[in-house]
N, C-alpha and C. Protein backbone atom coordinates (compact mmCIF):
# COMPACT_ATOMS: atom_id res chain seq x y z
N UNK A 1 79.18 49.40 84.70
CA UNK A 1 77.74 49.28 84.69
C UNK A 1 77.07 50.64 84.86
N UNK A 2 77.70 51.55 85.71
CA UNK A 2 77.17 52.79 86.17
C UNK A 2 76.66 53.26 84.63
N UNK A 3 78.46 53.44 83.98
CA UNK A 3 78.53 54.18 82.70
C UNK A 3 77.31 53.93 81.83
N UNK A 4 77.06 52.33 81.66
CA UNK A 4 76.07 52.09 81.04
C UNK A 4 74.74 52.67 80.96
N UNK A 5 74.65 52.62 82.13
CA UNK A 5 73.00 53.08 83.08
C UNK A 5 73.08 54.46 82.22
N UNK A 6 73.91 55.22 82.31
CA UNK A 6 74.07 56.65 82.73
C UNK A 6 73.84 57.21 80.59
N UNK A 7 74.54 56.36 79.92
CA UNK A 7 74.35 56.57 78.87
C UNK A 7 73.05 56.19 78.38
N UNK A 8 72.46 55.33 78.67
CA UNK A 8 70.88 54.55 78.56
C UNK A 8 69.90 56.00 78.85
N UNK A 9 70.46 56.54 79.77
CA UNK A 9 69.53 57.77 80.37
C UNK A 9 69.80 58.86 79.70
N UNK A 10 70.97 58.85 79.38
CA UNK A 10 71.28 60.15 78.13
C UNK A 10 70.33 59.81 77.08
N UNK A 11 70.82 58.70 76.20
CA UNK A 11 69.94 58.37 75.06
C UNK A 11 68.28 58.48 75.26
N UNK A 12 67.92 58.81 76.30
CA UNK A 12 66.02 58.30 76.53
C UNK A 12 65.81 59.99 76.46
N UNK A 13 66.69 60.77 77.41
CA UNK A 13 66.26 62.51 77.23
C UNK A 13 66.47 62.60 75.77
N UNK A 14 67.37 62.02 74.90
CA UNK A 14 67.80 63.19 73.61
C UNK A 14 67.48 61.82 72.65
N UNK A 15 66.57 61.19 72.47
CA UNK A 15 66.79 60.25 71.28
C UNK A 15 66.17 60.70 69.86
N UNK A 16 67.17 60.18 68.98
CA UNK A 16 66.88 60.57 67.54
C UNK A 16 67.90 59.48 67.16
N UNK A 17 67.48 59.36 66.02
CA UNK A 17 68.04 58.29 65.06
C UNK A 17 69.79 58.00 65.44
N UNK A 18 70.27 59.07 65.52
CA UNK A 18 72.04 58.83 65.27
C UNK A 18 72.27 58.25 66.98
N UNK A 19 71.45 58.72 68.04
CA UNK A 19 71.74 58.44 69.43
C UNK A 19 71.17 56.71 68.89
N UNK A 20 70.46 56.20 68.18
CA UNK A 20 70.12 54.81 68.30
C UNK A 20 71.35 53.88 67.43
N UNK A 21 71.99 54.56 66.80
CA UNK A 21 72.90 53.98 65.71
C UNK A 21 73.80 54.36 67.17
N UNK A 22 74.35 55.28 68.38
CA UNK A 22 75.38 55.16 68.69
C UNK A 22 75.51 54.23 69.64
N UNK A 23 73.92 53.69 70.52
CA UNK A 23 73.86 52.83 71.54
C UNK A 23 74.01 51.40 70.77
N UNK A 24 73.40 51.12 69.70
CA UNK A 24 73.62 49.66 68.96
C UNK A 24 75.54 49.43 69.04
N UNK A 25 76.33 50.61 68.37
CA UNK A 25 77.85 50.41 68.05
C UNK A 25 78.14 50.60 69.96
N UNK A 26 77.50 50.73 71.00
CA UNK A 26 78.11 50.94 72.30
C UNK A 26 77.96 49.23 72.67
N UNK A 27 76.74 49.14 72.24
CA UNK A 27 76.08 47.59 72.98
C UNK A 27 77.17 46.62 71.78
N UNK A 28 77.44 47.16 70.60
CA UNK A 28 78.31 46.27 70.04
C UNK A 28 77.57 45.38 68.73
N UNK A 29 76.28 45.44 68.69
CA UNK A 29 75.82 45.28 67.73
C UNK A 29 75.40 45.79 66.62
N UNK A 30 75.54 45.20 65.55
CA UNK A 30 75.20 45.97 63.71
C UNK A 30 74.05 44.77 63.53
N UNK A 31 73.28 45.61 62.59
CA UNK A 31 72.11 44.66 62.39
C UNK A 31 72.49 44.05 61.07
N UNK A 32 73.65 44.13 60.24
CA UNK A 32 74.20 43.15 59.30
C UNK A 32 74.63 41.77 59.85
N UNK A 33 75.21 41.91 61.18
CA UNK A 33 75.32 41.00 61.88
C UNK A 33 74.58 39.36 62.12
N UNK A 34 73.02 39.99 62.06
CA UNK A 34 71.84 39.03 61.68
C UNK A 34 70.76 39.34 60.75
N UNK A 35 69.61 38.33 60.24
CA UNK A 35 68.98 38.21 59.17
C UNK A 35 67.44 38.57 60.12
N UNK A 36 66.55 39.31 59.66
CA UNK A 36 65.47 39.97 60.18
C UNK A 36 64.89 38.93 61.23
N UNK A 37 64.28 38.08 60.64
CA UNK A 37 64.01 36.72 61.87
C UNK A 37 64.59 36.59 63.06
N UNK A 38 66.00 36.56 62.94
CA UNK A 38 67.39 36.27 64.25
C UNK A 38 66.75 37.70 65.13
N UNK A 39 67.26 38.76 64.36
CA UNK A 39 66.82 39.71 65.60
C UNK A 39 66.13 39.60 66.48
N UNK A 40 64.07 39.21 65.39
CA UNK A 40 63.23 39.37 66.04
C UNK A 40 63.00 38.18 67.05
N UNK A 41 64.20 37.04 67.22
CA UNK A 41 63.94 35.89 68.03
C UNK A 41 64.62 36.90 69.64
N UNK A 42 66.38 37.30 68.90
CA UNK A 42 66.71 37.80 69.96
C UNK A 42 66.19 39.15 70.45
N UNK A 43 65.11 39.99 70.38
CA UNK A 43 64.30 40.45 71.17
C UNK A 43 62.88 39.87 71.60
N UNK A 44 62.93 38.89 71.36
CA UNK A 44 61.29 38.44 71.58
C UNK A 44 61.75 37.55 73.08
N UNK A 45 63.26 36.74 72.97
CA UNK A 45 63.70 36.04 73.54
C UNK A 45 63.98 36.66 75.19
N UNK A 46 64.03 36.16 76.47
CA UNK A 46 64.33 36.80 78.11
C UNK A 46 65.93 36.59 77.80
N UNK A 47 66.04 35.47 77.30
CA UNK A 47 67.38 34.30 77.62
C UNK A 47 68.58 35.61 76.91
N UNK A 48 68.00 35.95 75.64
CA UNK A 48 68.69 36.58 74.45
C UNK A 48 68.87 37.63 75.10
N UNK A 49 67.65 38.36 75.48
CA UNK A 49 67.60 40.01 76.17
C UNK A 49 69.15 39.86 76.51
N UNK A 50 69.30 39.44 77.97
CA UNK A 50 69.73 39.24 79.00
C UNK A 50 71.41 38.80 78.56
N UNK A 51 71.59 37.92 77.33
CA UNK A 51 72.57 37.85 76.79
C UNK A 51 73.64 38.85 76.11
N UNK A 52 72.73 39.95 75.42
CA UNK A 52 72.87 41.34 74.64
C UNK A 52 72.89 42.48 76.05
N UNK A 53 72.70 42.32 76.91
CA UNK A 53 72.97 43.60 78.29
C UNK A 53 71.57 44.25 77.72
N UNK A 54 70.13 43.73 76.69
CA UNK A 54 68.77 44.07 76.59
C UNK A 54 68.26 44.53 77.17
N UNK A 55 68.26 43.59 78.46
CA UNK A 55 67.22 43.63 79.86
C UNK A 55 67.11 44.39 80.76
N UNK A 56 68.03 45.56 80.39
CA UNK A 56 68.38 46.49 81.33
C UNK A 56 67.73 47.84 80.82
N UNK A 57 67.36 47.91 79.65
CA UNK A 57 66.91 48.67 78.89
C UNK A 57 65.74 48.68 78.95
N UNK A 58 65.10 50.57 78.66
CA UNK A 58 63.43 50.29 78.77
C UNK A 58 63.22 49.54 77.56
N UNK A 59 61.81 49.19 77.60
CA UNK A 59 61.00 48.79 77.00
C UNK A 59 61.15 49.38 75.73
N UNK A 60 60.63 50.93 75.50
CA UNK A 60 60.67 52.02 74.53
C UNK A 60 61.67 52.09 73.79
N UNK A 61 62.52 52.19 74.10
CA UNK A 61 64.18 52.19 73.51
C UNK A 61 64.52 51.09 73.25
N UNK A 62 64.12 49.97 73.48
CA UNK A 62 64.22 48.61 72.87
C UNK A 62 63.47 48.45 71.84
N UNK A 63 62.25 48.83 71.68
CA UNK A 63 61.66 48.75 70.20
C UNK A 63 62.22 49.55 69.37
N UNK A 64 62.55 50.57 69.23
CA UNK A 64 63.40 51.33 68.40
C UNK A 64 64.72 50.78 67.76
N UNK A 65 65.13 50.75 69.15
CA UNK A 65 66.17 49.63 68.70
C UNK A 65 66.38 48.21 67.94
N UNK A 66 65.29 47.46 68.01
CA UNK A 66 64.97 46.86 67.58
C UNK A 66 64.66 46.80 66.14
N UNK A 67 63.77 48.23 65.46
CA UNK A 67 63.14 48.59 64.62
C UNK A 67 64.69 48.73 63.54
N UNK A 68 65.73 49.23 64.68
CA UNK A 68 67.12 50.26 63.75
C UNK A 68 67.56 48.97 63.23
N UNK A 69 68.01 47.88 64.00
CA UNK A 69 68.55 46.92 63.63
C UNK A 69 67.42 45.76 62.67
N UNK A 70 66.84 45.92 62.78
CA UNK A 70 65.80 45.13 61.61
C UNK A 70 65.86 46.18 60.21
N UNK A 71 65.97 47.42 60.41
CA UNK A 71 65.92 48.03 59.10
C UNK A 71 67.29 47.46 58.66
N UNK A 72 68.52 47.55 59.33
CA UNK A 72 69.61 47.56 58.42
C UNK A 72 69.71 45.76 58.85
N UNK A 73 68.90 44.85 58.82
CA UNK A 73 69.91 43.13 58.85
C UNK A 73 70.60 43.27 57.55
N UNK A 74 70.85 41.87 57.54
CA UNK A 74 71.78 41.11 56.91
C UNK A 74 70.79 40.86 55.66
N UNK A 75 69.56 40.96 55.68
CA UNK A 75 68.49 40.39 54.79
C UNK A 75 67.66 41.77 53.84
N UNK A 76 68.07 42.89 54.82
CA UNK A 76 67.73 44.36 54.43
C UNK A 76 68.02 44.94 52.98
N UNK A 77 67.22 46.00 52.53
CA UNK A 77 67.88 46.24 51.82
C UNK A 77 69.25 47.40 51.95
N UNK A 78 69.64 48.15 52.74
CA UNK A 78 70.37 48.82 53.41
C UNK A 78 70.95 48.15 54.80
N UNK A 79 71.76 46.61 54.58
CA UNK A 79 72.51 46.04 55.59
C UNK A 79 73.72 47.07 55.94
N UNK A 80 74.01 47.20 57.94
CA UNK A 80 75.33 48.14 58.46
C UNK A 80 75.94 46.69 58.30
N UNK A 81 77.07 46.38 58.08
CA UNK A 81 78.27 45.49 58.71
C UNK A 81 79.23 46.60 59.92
N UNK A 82 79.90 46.08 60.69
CA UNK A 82 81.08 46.92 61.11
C UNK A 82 82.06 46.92 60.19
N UNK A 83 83.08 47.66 60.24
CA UNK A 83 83.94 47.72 59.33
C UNK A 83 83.53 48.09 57.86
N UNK A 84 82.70 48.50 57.67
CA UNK A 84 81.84 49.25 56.17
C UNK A 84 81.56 50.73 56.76
């Protein structure tokens, strides 16, 4: 958990695009994974936050995050899968 914290705080001093692509592949999620809607349920959602290790995260860095993984869904035109 520490580790977590500690990388969350790295990513907030130095964020740019590739630090948001490296916390999504840390947290384990690709936004091919789901279809633009799904995302925006599981960030709109406490239950979901909280399911994804979300809730621990600012606010700020969650919309971004949010934003990274809605650009690339499953519904995108530039979908990530893992393993691609």
């Amino acid at each position: 958990m520490k580790f977590f914290l500690i990388v969350i705080f790295y990513l907030l001093t130095t964020l740019d695009a590739n630090d948001i692509e490296d916390l999504a592949k840390e947290l384990n999620l690709y936004g091919g994974a789901k279809a633009t809607i799904q995302w925006k349920r599981v960030f709109s959602s406490q239950r979901h936050l909280k399911r994804y290790n979300l809730d621990k995260i600012p606010k700020e860095l969650r919309k971004k995050l949010e934003r990274y993984l809605i650009e690339h869904s499953a519904d995108s035109d530039k979908p990530i899968v893992p393993g691609l």
